[in-house]
Each structure stands twice: as C-alpha cells, then as structure tokens.
N, C-alpha and C. Protein backbone atom coordinates (compact mmCIF):
# COMPACT_ATOMS: atom_id res chain seq x y z
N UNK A 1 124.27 25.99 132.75
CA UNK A 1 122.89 25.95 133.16
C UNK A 1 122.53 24.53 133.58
N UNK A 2 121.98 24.50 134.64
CA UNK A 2 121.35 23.37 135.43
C UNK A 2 120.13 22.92 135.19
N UNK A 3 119.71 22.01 134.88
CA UNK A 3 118.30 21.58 134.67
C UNK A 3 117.71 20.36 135.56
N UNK A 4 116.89 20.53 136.45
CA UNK A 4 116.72 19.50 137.30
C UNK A 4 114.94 19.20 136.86
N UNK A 5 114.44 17.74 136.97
CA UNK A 5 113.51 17.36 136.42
C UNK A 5 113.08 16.90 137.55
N UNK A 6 111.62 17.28 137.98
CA UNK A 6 111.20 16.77 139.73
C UNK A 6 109.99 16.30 139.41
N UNK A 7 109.65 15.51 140.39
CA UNK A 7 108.19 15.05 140.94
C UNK A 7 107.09 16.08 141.30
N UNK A 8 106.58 16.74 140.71
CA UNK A 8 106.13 18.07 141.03
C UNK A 8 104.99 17.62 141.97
N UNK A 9 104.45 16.48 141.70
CA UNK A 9 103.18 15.77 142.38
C UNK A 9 103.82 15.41 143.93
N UNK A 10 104.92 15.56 144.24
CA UNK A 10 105.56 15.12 145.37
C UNK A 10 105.78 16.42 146.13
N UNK A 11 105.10 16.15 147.20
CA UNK A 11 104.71 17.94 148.16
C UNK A 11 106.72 17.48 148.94
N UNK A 12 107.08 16.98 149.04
CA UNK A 12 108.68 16.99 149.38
C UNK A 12 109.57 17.56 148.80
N UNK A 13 109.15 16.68 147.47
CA UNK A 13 110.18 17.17 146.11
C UNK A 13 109.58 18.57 146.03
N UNK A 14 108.96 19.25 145.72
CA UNK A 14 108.03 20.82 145.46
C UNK A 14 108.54 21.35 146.71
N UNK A 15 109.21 20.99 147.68
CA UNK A 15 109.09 21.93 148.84
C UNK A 15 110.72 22.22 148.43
N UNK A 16 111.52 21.13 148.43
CA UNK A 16 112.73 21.15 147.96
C UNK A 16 113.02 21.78 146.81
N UNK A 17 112.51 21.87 145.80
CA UNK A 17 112.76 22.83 144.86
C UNK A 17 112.64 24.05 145.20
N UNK A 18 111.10 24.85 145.34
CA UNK A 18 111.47 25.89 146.14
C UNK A 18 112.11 26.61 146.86
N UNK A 19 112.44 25.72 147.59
CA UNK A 19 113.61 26.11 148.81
C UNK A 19 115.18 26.41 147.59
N UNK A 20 115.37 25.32 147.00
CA UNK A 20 116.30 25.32 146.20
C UNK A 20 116.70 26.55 145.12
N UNK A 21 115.42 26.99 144.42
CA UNK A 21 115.13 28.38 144.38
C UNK A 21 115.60 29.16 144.76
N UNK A 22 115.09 29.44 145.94
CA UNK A 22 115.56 30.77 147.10
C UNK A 22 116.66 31.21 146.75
N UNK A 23 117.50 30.35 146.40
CA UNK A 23 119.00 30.77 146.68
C UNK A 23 119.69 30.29 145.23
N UNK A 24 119.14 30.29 144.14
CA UNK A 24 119.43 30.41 143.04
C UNK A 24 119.58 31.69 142.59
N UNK A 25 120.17 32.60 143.14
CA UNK A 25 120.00 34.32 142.78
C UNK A 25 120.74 34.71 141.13
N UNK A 26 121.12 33.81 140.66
CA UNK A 26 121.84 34.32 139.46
C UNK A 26 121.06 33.64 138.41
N UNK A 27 120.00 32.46 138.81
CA UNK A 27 118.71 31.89 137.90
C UNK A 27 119.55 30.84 136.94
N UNK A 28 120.71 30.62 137.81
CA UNK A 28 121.41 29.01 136.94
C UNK A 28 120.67 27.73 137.06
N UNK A 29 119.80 27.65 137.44
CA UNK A 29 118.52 26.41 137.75
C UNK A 29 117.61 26.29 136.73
N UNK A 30 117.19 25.02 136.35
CA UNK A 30 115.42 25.16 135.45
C UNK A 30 114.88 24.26 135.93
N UNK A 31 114.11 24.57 136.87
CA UNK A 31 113.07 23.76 137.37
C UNK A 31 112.28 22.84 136.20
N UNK A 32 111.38 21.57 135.74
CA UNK A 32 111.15 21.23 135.40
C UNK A 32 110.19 19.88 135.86
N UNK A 33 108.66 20.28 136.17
CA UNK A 33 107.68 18.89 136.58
C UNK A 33 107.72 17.88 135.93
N UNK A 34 108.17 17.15 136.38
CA UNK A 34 107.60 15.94 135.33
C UNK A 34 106.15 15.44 134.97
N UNK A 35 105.42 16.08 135.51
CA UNK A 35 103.65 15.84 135.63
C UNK A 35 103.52 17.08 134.76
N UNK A 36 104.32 17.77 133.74
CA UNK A 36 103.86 18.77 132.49
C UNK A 36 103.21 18.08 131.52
N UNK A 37 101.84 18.27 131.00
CA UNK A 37 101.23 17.59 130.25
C UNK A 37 101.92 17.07 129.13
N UNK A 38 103.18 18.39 128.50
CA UNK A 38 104.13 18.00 127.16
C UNK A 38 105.63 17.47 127.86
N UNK A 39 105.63 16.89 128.73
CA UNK A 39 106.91 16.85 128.93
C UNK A 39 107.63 15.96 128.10
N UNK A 40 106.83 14.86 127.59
CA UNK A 40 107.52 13.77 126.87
C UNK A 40 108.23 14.21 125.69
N UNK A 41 107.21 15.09 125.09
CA UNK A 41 107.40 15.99 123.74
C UNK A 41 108.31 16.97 123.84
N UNK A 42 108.23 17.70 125.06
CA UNK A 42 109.56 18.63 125.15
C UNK A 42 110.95 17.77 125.20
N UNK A 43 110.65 16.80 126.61
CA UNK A 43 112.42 16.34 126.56
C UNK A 43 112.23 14.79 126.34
N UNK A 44 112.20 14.38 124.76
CA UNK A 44 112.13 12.79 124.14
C UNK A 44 113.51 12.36 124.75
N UNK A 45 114.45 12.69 125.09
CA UNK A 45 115.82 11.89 125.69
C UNK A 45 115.39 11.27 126.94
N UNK A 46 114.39 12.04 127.86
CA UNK A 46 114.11 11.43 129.47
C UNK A 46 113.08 10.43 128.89
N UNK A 47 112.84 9.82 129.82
CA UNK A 47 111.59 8.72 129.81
C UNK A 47 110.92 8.73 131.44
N UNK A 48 109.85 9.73 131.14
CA UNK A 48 109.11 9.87 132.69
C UNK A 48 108.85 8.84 133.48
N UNK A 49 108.96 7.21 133.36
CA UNK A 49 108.96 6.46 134.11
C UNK A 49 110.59 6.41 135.16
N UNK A 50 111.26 6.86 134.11
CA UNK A 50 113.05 6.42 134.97
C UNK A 50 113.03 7.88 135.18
N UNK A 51 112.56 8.94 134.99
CA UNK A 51 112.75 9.90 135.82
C UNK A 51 112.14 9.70 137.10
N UNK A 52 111.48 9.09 136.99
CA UNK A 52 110.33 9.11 137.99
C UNK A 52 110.98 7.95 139.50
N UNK A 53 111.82 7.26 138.96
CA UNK A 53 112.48 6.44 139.82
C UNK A 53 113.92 7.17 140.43
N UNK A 54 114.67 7.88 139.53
CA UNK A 54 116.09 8.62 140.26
C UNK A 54 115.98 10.09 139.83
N UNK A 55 116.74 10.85 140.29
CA UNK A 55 116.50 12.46 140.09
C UNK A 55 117.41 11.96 138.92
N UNK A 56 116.99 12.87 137.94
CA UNK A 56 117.56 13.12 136.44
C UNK A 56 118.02 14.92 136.56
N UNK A 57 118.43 15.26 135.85
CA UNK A 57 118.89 16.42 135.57
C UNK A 57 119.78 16.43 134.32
N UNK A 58 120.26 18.00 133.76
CA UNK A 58 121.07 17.83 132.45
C UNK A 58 121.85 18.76 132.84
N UNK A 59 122.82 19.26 132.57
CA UNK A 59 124.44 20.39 132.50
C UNK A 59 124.98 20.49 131.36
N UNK A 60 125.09 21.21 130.76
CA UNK A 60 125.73 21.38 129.61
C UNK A 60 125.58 20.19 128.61
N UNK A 61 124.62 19.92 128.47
CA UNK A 61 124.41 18.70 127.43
C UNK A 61 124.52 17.50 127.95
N UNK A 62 124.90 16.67 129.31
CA UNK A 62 125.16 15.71 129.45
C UNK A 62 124.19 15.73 130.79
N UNK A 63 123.59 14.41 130.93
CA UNK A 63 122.81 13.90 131.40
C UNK A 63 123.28 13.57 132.66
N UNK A 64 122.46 13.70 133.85
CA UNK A 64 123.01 13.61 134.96
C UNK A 64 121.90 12.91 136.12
N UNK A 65 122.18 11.96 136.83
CA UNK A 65 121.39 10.86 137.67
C UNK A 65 121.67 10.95 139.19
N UNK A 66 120.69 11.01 139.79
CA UNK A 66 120.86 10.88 141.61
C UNK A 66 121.81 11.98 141.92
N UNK A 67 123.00 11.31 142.79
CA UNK A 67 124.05 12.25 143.28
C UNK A 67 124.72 13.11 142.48
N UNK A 68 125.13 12.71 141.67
CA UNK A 68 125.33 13.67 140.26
C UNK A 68 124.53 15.50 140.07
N UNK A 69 123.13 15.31 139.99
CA UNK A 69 122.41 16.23 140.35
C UNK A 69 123.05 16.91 141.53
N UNK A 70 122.41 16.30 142.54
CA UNK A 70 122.73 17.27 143.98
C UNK A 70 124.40 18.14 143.70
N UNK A 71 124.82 17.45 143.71
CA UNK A 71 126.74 17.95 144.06
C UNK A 71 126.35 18.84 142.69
N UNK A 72 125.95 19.02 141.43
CA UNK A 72 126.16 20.14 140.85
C UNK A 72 125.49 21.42 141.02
C-alpha cells in the first residue's frame, strides 16, 4: 500500500491526484492532504513544513521523498 501526502491547497497537486486516482483500480493508493486539520496528530513521523517542501509518501513502512514517490 502506497501512501502519498499532497498539497491539497495546490489546485495542480489536487488535479494530479485525481487524475492519479483514475487509474488506481485495485485502490493501492491513500491519498492524504496535508491541510487535514489532524494531520500532525495522525502522522507525528511527517512534519508538514518538509512535507510541504518535497512529495513525501510511505510503502510498506518506509518513508519515501520526491522521485522515490513517483517511480512507486
């Protein structure tokens, strides 16, 4: 399972997820705003400022940055 953490406030990033969506047909994706009022509280490992600077994402427990994301 894939977990990607986005700019939800970013009409680019939101268009790109969506799209990204589409074609998630087996629902291996978890979308995730970073503008969720609890996000800090849900995921204490991220820090919404450095998410906020490179795409973050997680895979099987391990933490994943920029290109990393995309290619998985």
């Amino acid at each position: 399972m894939l977990t990607i953490f986005y700019d939800g406030n970013c009409p680019m990033c939101s268009a790109e997820m969506v799209h990204l969506k589409r074609h998630d047909k087996n629902g291996l994706i978890t979308l995730v705003n970073l503008h969720q009022p609890d996000f800090e509280m849900l995921y204490p490992t991220f820090q919404f400022s450095n998410a906020m600077k490179v795409l973050h994402g997680e895979y099987n427990g391990t933490i994943l940055l920029g290109l990393e994301v995309t290619h998985r």
